[in-house]
PDB file of N, CA and C in Angstrom:
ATOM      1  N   UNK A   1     111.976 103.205  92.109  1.00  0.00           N
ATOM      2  CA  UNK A   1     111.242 101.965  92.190  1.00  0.00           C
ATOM      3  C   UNK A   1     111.585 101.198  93.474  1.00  0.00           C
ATOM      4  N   UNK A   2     112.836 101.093  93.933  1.00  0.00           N
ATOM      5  CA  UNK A   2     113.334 100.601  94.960  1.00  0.00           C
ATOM      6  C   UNK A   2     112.934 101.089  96.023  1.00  0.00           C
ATOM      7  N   UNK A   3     112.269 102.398  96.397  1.00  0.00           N
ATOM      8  CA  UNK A   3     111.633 102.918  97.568  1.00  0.00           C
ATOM      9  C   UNK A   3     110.396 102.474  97.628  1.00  0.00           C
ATOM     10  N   UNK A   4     109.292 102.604  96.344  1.00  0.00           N
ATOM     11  CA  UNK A   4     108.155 101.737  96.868  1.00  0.00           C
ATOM     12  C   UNK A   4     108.277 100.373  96.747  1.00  0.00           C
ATOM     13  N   UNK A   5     109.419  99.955  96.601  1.00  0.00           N
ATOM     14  CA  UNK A   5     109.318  98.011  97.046  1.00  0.00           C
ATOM     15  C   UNK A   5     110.104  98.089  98.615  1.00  0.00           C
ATOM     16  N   UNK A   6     110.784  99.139  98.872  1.00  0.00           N
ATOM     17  CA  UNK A   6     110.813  99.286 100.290  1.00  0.00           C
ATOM     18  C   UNK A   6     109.884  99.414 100.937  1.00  0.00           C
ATOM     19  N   UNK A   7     108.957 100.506 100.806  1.00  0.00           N
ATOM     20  CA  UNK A   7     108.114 100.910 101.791  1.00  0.00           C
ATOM     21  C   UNK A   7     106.777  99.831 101.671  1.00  0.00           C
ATOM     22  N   UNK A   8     106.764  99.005 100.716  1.00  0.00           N
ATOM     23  CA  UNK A   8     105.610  97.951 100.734  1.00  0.00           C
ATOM     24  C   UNK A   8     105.702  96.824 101.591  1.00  0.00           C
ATOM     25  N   UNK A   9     107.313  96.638 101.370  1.00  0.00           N
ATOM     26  CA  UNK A   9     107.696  95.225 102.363  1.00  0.00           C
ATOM     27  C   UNK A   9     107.785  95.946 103.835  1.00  0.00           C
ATOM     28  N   UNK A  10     108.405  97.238 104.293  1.00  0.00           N
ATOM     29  CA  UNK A  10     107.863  98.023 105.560  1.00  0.00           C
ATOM     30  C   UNK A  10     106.251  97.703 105.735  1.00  0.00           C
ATOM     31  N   UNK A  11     105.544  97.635 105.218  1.00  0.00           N
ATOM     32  CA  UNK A  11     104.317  97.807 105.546  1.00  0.00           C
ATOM     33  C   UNK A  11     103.532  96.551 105.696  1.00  0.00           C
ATOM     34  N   UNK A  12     104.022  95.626 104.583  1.00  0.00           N
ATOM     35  CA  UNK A  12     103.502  94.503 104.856  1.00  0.00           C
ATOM     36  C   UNK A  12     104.331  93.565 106.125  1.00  0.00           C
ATOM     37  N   UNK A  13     105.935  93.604 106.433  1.00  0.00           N
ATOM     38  CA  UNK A  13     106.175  93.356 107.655  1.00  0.00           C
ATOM     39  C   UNK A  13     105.533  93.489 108.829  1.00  0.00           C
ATOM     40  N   UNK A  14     105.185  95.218 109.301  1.00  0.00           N
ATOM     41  CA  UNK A  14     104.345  95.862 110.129  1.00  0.00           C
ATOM     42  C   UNK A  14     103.198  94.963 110.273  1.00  0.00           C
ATOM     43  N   UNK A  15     102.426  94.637 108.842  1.00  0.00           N
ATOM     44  CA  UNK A  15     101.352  93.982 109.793  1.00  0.00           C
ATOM     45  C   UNK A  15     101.907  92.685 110.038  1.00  0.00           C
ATOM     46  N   UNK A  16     102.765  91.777 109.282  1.00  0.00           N
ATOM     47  CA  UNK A  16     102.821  90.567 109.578  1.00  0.00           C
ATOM     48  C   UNK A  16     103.571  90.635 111.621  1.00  0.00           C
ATOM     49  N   UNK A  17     103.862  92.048 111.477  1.00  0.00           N
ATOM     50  CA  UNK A  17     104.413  91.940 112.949  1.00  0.00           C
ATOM     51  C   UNK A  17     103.243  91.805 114.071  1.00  0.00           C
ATOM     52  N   UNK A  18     101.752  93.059 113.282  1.00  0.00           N
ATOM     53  CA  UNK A  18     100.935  93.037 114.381  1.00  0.00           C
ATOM     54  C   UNK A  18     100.381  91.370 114.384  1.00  0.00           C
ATOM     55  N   UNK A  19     100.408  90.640 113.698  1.00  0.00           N
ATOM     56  CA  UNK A  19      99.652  89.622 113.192  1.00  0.00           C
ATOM     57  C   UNK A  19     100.353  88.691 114.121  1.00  0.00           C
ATOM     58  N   UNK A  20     101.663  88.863 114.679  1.00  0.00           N
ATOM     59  CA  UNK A  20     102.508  87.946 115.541  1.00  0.00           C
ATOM     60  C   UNK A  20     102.375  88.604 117.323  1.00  0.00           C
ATOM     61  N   UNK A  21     102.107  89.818 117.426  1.00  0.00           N
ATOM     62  CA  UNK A  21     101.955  90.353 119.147  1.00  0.00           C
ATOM     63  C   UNK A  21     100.626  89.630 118.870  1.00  0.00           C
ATOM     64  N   UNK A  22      99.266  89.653 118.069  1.00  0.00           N
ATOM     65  CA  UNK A  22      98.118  89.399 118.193  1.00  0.00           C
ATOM     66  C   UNK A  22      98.117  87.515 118.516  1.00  0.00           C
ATOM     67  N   UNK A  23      98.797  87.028 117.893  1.00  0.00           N
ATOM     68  CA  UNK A  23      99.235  85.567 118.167  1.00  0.00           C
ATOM     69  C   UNK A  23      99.969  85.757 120.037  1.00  0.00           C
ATOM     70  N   UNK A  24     100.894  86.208 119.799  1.00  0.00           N
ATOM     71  CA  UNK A  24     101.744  85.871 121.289  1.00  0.00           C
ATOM     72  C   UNK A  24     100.856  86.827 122.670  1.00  0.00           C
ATOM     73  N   UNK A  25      99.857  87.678 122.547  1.00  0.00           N
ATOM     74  CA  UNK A  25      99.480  88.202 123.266  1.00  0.00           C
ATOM     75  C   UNK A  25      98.214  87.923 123.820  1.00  0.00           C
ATOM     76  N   UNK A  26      97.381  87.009 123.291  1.00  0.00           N
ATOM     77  CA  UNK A  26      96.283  86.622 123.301  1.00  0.00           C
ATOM     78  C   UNK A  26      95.658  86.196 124.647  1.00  0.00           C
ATOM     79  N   UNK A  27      96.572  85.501 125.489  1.00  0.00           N
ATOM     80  CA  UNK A  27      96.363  85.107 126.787  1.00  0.00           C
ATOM     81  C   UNK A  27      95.955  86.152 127.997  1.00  0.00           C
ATOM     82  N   UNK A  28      96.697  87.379 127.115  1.00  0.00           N
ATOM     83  CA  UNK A  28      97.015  88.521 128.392  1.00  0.00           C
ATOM     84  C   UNK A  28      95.794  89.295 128.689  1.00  0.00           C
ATOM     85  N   UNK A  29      95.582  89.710 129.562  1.00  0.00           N
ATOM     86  CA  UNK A  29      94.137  90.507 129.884  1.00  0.00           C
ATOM     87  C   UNK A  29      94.481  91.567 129.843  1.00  0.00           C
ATOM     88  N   UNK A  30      93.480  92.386 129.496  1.00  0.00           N
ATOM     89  CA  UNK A  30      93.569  94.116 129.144  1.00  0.00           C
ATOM     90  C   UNK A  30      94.264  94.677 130.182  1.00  0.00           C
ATOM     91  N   UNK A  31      93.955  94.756 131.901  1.00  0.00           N
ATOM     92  CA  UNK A  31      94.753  95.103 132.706  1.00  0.00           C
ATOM     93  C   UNK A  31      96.423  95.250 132.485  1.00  0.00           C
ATOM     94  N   UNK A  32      96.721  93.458 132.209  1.00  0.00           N
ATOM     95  CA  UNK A  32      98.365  93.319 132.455  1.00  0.00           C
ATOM     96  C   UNK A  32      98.243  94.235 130.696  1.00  0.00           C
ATOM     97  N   UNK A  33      98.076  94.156 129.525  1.00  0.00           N
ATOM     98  CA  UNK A  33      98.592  94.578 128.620  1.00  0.00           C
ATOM     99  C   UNK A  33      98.700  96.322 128.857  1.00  0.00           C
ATOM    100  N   UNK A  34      97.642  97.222 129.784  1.00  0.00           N
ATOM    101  CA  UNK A  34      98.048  98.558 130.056  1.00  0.00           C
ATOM    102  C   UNK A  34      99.140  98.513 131.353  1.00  0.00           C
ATOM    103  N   UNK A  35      99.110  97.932 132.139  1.00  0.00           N
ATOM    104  CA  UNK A  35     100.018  98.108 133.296  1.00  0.00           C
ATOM    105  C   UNK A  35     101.530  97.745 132.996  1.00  0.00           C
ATOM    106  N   UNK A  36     101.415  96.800 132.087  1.00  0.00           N
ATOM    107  CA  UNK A  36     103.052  96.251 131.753  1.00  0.00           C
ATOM    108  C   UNK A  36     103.993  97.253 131.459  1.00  0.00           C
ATOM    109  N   UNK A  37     104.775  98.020 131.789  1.00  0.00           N
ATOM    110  CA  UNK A  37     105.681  99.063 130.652  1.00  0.00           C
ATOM    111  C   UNK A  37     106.568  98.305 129.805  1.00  0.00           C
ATOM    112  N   UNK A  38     107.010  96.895 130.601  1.00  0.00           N
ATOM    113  CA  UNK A  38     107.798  95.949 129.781  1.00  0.00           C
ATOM    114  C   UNK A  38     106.895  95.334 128.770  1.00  0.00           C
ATOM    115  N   UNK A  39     105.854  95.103 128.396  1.00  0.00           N
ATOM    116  CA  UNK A  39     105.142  94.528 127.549  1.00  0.00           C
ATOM    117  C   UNK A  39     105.911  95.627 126.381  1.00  0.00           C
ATOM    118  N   UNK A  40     105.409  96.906 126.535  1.00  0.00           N
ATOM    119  CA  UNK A  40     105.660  97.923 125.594  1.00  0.00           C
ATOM    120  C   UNK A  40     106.797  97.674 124.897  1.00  0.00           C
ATOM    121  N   UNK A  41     108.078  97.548 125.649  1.00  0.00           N
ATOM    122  CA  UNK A  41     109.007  97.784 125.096  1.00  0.00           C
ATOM    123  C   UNK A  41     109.454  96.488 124.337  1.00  0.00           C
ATOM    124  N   UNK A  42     109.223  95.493 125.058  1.00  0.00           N
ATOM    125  CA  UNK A  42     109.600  94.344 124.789  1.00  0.00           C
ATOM    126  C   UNK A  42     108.718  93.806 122.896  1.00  0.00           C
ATOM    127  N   UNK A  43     107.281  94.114 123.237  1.00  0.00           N
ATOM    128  CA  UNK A  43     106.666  93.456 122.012  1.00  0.00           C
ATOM    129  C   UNK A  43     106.759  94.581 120.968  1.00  0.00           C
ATOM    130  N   UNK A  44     106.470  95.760 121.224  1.00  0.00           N
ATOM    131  CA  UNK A  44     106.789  97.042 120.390  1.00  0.00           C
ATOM    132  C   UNK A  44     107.895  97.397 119.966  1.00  0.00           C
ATOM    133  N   UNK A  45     109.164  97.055 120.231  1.00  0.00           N
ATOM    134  CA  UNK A  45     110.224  96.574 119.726  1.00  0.00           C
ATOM    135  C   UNK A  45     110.028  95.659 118.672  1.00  0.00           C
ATOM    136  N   UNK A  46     109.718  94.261 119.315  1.00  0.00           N
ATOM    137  CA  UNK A  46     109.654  92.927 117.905  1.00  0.00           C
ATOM    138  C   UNK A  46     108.980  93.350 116.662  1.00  0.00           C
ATOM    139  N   UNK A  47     107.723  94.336 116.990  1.00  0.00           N
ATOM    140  CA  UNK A  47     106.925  94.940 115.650  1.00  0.00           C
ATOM    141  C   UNK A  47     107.646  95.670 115.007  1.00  0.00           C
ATOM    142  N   UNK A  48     108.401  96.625 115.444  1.00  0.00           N
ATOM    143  CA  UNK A  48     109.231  97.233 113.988  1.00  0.00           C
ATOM    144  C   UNK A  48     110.261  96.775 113.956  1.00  0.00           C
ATOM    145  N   UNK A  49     111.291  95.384 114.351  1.00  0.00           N
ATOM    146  CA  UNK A  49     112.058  95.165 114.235  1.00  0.00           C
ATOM    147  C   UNK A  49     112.085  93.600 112.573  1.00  0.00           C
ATOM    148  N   UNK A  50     110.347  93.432 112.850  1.00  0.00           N
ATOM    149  CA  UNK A  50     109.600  92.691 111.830  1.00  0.00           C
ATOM    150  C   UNK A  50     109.464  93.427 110.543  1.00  0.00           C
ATOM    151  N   UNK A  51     109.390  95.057 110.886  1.00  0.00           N
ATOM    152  CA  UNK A  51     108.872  95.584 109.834  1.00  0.00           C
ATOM    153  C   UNK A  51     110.338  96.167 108.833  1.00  0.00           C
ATOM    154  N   UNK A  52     110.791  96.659 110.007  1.00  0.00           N
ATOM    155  CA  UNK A  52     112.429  96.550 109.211  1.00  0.00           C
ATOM    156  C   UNK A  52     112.940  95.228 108.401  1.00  0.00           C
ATOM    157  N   UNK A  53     112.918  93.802 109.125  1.00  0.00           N
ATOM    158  CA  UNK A  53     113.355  92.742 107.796  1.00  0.00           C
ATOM    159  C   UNK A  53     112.255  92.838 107.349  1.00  0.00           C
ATOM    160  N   UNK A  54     111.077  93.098 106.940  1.00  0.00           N
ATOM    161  CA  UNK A  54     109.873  93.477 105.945  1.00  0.00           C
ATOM    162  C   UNK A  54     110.752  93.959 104.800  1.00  0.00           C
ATOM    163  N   UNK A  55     111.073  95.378 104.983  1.00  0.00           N
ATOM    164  CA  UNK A  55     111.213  96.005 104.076  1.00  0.00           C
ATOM    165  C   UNK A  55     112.599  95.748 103.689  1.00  0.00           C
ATOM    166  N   UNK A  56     113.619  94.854 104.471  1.00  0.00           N
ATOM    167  CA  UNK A  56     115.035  95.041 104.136  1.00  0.00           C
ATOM    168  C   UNK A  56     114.871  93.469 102.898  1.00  0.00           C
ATOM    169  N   UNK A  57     113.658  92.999 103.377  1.00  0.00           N
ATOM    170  CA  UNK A  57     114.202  91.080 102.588  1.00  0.00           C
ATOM    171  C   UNK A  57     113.706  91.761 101.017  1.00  0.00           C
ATOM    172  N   UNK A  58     111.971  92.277 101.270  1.00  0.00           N
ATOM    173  CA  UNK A  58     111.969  92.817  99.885  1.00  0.00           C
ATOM    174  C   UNK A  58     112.516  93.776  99.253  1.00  0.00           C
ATOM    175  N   UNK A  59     113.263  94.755  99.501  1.00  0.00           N
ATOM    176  CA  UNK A  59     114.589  94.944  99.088  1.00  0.00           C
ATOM    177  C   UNK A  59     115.378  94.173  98.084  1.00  0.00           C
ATOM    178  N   UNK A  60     115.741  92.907  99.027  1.00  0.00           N
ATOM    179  CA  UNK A  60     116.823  92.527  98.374  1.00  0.00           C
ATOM    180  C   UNK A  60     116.038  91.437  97.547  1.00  0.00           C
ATOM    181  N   UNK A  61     115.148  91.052  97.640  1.00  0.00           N
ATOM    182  CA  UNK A  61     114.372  90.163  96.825  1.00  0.00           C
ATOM    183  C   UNK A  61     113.754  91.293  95.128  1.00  0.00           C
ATOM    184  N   UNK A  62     113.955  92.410  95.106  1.00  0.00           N
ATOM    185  CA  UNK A  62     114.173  93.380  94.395  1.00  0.00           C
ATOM    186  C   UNK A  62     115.114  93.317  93.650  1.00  0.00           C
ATOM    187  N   UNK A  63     116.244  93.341  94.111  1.00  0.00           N
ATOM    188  CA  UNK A  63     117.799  93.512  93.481  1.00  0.00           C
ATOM    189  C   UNK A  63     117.962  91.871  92.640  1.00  0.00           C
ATOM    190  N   UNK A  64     117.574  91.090  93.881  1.00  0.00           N
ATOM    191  CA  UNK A  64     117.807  89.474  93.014  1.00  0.00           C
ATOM    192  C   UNK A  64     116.805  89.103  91.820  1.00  0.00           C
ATOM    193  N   UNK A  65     116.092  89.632  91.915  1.00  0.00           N
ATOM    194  CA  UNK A  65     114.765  89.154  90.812  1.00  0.00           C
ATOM    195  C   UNK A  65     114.286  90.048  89.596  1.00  0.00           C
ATOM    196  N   UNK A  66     114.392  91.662  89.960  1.00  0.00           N
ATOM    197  CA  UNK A  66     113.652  92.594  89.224  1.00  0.00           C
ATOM    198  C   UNK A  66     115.065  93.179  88.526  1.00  0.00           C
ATOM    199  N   UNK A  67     115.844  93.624  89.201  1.00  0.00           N
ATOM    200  CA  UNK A  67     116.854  94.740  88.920  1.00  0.00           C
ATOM    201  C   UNK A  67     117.750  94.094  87.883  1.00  0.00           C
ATOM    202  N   UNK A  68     118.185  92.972  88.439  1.00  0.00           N
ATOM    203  CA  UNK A  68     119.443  91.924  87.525  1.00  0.00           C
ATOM    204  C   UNK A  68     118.501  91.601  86.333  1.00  0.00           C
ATOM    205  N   UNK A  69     117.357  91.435  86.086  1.00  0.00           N
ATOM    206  CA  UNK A  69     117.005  90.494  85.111  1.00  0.00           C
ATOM    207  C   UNK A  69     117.182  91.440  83.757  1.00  0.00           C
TER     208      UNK A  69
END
């Protein structure tokens, strides 16, 4: 049970991550967003680093709420 409340909060992080480059990127023109290599690393980083506490909070929001009760 604990793997699909992992992999849901992975997934729903993921988008709440794309949902945040789509917020912070908005200004940028198609050019700078292919030419950047630092764009890549820099915002493509923050997206799975969103999607990891995704899946790590519901996790533990798992253990505190579902598992103990």
């Amino acid at each position: 049970m604990v793997y699909g409340i992992g992999i849901v909060g992975f997934i729903a992080g993921f988008l709440a991550g794309q949902m945040l480059l789509y917020f912070m990127l908005r200004h940028k023109t198609k050019e700078e967003l292919l030419s950047d290599p630092y764009l890549k690393w820099k915002y493509g980083g923050l997206n799975w680093l969103v999607a990891l506490l995704g899946a790590y909070g519901s996790v533990q929001l798992y253990y505190e709420y579902i598992a103990l009760s």
